[in-house]
Protein backbone atom coordinates (compact mmCIF):
# COMPACT_ATOMS: atom_id res chain seq x y z
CA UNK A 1 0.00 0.00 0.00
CA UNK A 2 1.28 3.63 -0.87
CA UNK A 3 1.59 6.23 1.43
CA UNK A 4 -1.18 8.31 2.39
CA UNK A 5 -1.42 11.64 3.69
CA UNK A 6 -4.12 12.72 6.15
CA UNK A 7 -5.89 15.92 6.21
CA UNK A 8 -5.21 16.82 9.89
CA UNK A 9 -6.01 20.07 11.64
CA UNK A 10 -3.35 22.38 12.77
CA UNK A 11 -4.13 22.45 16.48
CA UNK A 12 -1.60 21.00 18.62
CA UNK A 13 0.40 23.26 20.30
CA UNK A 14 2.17 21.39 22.93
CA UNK A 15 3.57 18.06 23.67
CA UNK A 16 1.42 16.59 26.56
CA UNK A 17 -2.16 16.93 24.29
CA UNK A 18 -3.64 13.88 22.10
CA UNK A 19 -6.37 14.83 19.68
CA UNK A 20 -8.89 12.46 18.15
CA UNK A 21 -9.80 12.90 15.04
CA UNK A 22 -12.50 11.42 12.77
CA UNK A 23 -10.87 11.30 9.24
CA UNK A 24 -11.71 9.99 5.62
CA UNK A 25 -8.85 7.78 5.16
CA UNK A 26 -7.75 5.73 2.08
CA UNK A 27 -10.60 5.02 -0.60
CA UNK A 28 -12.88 6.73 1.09
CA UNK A 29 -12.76 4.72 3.96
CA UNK A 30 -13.69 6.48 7.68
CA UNK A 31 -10.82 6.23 10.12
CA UNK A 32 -10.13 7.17 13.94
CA UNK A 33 -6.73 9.29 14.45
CA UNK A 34 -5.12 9.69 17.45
CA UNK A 35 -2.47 12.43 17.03
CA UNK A 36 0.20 13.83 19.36
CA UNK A 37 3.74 15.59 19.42
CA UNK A 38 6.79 14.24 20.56
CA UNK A 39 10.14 15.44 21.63
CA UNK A 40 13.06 13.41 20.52
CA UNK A 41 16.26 13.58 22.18
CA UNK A 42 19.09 15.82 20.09
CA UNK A 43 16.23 16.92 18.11
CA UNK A 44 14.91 20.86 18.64
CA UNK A 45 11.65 20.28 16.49
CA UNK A 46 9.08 17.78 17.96
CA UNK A 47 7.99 15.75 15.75
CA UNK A 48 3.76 15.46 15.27
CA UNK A 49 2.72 11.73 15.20
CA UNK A 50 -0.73 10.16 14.06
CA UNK A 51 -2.14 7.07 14.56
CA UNK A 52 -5.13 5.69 12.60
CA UNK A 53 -7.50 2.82 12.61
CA UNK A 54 -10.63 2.01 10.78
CA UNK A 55 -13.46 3.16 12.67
CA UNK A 56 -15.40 0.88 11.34
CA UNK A 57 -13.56 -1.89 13.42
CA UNK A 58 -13.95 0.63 16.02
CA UNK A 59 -17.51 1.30 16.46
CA UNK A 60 -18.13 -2.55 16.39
CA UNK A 61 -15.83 -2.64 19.48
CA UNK A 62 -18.00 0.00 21.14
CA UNK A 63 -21.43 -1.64 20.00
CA UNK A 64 -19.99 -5.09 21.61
CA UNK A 65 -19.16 -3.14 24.41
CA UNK A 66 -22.54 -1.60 24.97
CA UNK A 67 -24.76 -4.84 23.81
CA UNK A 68 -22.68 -6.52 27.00
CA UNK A 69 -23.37 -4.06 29.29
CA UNK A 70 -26.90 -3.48 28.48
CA UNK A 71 -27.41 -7.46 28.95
CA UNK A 72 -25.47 -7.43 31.89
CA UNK A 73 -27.53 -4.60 33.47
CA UNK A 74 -30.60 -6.06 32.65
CA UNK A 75 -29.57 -9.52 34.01
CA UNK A 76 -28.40 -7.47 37.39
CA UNK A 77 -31.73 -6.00 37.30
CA UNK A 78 -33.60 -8.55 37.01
CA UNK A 79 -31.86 -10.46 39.68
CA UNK A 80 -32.17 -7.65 42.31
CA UNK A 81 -35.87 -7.37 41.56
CA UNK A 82 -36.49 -11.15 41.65
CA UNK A 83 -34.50 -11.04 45.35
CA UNK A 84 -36.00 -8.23 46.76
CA UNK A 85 -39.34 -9.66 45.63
CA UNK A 86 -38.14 -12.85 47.29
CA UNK A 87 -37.27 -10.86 50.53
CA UNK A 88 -40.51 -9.41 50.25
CA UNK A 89 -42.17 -12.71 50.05
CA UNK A 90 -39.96 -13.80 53.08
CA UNK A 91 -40.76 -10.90 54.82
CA UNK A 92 -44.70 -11.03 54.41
CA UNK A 93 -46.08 -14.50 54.58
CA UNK A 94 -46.40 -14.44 58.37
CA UNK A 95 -48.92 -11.31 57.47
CA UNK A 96 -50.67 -13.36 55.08
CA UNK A 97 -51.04 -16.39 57.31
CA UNK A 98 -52.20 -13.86 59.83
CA UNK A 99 -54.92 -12.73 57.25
CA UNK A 100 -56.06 -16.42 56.41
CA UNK A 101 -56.30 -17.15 59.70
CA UNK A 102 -58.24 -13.99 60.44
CA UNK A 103 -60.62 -15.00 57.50
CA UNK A 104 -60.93 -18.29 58.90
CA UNK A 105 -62.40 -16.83 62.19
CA UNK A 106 -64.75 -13.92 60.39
CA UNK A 107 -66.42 -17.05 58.45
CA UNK A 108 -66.43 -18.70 62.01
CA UNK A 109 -64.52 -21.73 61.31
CA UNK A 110 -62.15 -20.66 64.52
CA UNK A 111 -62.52 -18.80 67.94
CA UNK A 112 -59.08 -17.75 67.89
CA UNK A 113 -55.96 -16.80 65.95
CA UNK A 114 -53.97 -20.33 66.57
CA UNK A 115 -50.32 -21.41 65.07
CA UNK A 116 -46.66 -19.74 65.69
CA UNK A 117 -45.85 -16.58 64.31
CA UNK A 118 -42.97 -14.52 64.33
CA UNK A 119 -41.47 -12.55 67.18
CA UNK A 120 -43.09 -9.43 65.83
CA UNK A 121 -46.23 -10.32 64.86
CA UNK A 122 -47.05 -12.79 67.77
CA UNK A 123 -47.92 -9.62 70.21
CA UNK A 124 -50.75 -8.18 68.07
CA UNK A 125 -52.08 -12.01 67.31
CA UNK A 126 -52.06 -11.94 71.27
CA UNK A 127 -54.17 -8.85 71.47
CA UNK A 128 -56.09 -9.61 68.83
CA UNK A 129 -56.89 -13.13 70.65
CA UNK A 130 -57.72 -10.94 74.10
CA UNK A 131 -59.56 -8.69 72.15
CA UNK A 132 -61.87 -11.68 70.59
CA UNK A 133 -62.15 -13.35 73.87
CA UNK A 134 -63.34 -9.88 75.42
CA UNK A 135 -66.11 -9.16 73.10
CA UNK A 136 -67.37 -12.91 73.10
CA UNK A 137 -67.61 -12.25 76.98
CA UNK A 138 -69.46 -9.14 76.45
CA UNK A 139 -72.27 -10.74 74.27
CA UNK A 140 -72.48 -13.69 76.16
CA UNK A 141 -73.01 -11.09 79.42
CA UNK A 142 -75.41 -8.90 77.08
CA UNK A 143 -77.27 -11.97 76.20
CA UNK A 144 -77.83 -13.40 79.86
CA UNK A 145 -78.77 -9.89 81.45
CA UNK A 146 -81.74 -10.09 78.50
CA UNK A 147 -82.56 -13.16 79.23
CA UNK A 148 -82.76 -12.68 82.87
CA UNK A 149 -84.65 -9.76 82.82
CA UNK A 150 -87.12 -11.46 80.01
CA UNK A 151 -87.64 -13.95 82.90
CA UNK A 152 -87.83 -11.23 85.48
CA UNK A 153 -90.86 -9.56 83.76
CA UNK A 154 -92.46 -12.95 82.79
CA UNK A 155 -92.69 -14.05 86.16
CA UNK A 156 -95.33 -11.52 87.50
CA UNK A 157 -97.09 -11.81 84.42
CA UNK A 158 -97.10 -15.44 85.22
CA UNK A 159 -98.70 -14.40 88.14
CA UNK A 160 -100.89 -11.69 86.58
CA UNK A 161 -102.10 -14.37 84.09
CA UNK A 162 -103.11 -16.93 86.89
CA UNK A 163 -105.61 -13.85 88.68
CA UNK A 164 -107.62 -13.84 85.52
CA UNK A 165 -108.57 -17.17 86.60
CA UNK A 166 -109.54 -15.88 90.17
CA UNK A 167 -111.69 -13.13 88.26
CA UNK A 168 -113.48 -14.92 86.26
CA UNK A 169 -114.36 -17.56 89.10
CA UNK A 170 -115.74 -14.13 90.57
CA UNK A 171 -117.58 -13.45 87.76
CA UNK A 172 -115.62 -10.63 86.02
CA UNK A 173 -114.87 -12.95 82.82
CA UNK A 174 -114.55 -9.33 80.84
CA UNK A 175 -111.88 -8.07 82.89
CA UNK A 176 -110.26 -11.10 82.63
CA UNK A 177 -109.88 -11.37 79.35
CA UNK A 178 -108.66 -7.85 78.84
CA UNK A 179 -105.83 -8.35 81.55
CA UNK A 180 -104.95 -11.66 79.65
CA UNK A 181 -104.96 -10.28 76.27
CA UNK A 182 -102.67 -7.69 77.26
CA UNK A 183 -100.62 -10.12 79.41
CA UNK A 184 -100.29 -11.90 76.04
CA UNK A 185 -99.26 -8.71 74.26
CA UNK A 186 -96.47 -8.02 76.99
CA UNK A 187 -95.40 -11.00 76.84
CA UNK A 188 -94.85 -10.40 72.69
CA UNK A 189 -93.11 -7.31 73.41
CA UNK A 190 -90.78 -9.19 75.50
CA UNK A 191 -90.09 -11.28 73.40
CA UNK A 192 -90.09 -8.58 70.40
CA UNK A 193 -87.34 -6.52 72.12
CA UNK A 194 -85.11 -9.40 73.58
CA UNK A 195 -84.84 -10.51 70.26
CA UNK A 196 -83.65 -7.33 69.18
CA UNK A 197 -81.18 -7.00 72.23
CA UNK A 198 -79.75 -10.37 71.54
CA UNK A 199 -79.28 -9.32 67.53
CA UNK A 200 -77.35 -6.39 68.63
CA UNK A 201 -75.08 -7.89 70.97
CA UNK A 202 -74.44 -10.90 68.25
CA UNK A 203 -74.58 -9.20 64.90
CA UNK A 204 -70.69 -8.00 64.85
CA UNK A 205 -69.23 -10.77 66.47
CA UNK A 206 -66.31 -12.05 64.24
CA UNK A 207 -67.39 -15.24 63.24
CA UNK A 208 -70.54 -15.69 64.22
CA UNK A 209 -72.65 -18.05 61.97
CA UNK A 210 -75.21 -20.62 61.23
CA UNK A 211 -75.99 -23.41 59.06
CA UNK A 212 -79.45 -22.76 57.27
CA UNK A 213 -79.79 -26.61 56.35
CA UNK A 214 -80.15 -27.67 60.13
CA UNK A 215 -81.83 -24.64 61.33
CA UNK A 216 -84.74 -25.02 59.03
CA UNK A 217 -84.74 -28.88 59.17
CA UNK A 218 -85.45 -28.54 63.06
CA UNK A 219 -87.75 -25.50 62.32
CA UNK A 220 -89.53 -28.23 60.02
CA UNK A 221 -89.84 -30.83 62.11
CA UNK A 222 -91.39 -28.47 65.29
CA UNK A 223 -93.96 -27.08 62.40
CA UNK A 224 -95.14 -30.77 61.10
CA UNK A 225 -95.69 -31.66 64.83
CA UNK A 226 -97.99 -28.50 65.23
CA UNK A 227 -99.87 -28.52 62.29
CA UNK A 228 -100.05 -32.44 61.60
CA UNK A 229 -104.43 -32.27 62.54
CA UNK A 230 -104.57 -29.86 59.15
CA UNK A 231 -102.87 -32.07 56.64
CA UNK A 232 -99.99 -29.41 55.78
CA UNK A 233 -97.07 -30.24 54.20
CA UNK A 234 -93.71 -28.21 54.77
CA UNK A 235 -91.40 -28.74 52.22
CA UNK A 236 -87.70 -27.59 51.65
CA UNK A 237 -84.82 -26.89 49.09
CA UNK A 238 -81.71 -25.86 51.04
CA UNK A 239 -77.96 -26.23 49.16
CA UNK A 240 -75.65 -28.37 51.59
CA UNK A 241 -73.59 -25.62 53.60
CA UNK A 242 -75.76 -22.59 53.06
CA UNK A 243 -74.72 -20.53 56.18
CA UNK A 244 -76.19 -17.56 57.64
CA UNK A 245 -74.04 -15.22 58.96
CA UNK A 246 -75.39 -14.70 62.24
CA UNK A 247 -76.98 -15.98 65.54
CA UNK A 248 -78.89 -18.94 65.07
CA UNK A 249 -81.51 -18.34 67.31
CA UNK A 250 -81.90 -14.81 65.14
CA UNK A 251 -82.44 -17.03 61.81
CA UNK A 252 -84.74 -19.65 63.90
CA UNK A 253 -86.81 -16.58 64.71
CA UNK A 254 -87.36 -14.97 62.02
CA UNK A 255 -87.90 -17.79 60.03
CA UNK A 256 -90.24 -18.64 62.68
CA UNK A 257 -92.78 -16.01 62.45
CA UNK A 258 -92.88 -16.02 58.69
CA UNK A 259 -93.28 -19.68 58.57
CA UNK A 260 -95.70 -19.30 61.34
CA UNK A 261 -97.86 -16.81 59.23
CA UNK A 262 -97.68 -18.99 56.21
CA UNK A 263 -98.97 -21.55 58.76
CA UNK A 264 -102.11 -19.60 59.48
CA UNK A 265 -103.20 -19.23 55.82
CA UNK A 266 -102.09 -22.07 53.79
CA UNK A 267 -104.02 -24.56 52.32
CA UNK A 268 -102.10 -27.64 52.19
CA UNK A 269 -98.65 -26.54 51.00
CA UNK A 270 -95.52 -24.45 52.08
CA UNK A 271 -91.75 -24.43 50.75
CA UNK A 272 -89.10 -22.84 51.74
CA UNK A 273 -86.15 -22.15 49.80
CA UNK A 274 -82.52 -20.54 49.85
CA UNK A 275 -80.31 -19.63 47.45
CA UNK A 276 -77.39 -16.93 46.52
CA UNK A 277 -78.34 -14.53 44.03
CA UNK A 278 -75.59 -12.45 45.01
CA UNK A 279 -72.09 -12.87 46.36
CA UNK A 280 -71.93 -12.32 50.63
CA UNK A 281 -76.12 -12.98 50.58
CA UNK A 282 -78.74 -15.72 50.55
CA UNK A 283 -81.98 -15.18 50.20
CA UNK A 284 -85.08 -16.99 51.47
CA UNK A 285 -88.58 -17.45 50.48
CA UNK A 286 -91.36 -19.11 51.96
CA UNK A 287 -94.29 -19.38 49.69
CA UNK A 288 -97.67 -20.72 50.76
CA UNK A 289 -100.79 -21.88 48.99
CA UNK A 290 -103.18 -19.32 50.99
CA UNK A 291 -105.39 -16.74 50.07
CA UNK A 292 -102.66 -14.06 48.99
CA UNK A 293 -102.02 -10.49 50.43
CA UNK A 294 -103.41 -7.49 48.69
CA UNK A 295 -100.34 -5.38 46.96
CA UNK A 296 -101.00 -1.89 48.99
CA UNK A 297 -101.76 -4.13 52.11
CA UNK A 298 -97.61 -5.89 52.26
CA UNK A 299 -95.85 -2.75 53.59
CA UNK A 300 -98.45 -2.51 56.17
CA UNK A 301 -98.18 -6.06 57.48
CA UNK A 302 -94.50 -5.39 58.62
CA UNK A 303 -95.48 -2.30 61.09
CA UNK A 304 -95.21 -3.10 64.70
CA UNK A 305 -98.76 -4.77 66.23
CA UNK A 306 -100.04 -4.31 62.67
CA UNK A 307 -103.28 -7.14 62.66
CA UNK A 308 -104.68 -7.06 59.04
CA UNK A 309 -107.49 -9.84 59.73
CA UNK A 310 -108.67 -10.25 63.85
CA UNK A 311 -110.28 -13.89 63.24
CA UNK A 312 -106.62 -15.00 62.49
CA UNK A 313 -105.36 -15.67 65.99
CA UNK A 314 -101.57 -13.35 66.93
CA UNK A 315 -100.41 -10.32 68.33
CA UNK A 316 -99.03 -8.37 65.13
CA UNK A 317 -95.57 -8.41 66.47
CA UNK A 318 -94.40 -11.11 64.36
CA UNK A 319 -93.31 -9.60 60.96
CA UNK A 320 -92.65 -6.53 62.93
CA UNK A 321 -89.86 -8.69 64.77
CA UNK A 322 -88.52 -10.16 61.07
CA UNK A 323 -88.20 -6.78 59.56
CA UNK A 324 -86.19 -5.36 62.40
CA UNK A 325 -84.00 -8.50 62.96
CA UNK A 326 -83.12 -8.71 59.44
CA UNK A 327 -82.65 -4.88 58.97
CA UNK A 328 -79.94 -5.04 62.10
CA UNK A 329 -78.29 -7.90 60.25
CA UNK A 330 -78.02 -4.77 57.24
CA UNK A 331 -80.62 -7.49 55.52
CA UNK A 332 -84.33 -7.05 54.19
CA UNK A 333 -87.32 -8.79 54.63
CA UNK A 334 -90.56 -7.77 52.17
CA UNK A 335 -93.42 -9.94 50.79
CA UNK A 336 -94.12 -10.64 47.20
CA UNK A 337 -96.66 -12.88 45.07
CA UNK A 338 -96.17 -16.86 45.25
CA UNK A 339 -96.08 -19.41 42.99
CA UNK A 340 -98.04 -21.36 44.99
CA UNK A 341 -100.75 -18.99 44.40
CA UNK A 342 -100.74 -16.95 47.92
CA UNK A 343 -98.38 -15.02 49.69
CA UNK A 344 -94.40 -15.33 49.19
CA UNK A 345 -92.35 -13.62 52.04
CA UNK A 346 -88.40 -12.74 50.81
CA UNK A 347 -85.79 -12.61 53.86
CA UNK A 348 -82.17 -11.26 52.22
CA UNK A 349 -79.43 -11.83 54.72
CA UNK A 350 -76.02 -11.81 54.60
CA UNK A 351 -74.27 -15.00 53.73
CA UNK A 352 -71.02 -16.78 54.50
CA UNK A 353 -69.38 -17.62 50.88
């Protein structure tokens, strides 16, 4: 190859500077110059060096270079995310134990917060266990003061009850029978606001529930005893582990009284079914055979000692009682048209999934 003479500027001025240089080299080919001067000994003029290479060869160097360290980046990256997602992992599965174990008491499958947990977290599954404990005590308390006074008040009406008998031996069969009716009607409202003392003590009570199958199978079985002179025939359609959550003795009374009313009017046939139209709530019906329940008359029949027919035997505090029970429970309770051909009544209450 010939020589070849570069097109360099003029700009070194003293022997310590290099200058790079981006040139057009031979054929047209793009080169990288590194120029400098040097001083050689017994010589006064310094001499100007270049060195060139093809850039091309070059930037292929530098594009290795970078594809490397991208790669390597991303690879160190990735690894530090994956570990401190690891760490996180680590670090949080005695929280999420904590939570499945919490879930596991809200659907009432435990009474307590049980297995081994970490230093820090066992102190607030300790006060979280106290604090469980506590409130159970406090219903359980709340419940037994309103069930002692319920049998406080019943037991002078007891005695109240047994006078009538006195007066009407006397003679005074009237009087009598007004003092027993109302007797009767305390008695209802006894029994009207102990129910409602008992659903406020037990309606936020972490895992408080109960299984509709066996609460309406015994509900059945009291109901065919009863009516069994009449010929009616209860009949059910409950999915296997349907639960209400709630008290039991809350579902067993409102389902109760409406199966009770349905008792007074049907013909021959009632069913009661339960199913889960939405998620967190079942929904009952109990449809009857009966005469019906005019449209404008259904809102009424929920008001408190609201009697819509007097030869029908009751103290109007039944639906009352439903509707207020399932509205504490954040539920509804209305009445609609049956199949059947009379009167449907529709209890929505929340559900354990």
């Amino acid at each position: 190859m010939g020589a070849y003479t570069f097109s360099v500027p003029d700009d070194l001025t003293t022997t310590d500077a290099l200058h790079h240089h981006r040139l057009q080299g031979p054929n047209g080919v793009s080169v990288m110059a590194v120029e400098g001067m040097v001083q050689l000994p017994g010589h006064n003029t310094p001499l100007r060096i270049l060195v060139a290479m093809d850039a091309q060869r070059i930037d292929a160097s530098v594009d290795f270079f970078r594809t490397i360290l991208i790669t390597s980046l991303l690879v160190l990256g990735a690894g530090l995310v994956s570990a401190a997602s690891l760490q996180v992992w680590i670090g949080l599965r005695p929280l999420n134990d904590l939570r499945a174990r919490l879930n596991r008491v809200r659907d009432g499958e435990a009474k307590r917060l049980d297995g081994q947990f970490p230093a820090e977290v066992a102190p607030l599954v300790n006060d979280l266990n106290i604090l469980l404990l506590h409130q159970a005590e406090v219903v359980q308390r709340g419940r037994v003061l309103a069930g002692n006074l319920a049998h406080g008040l019943r037991t002078p009406l007891a005695v109240v009850a047994n006078e009538t008998i006195a007066l009407e031996r006397l003679g005074q069969a009237e009087k009598a029978e007004t003092i027993q009716a109302q007797v009767v009607r305390m008695e209802r409202m006894i029994d009207y606001h102990t129910a409602r003392a008992r659903a406020a003590a037990a309606r936020d009570v972490p895992g408080i529930r109960c299984d509709v199958t066996s609460s309406v199978e015994s509900l059945r079985r009291v109901f065919m005893r009863l009516h069994q002179g009449r010929g009616l025939v209860l009949s059910t359609e409950i999915p296997p582990g349907t639960a209400f959550r709630g008290d039991r003795q809350d579902l067993e009374e409102m389902l109760g009284n409406l199966v009770d009313n349905a008792g007074k009017w049907a013909e021959r046939n009632i069913m009661i079914r339960c199913g889960q139209p939405s998620p967190g709530w079942l929904e009952v019906t109990i449809d009857d055979d009966g005469p019906g329940l005019a449209a404008d008359l259904r809102g009424e029949a929920f008001a408190r000692g609201a009697r819509l027919d007097d030869t029908v035997p009751g103290s109007g505090l039944g639906l009352a009682i439903v509707k207020d029970l399932a509205e504490m429970y954040g539920g509804t309770a209305s009445l609609g048209d049956s199949p059947l051909g009379g009167l449907r009544a529709i209890l929505r209450l929340p559900a354990i999934a």
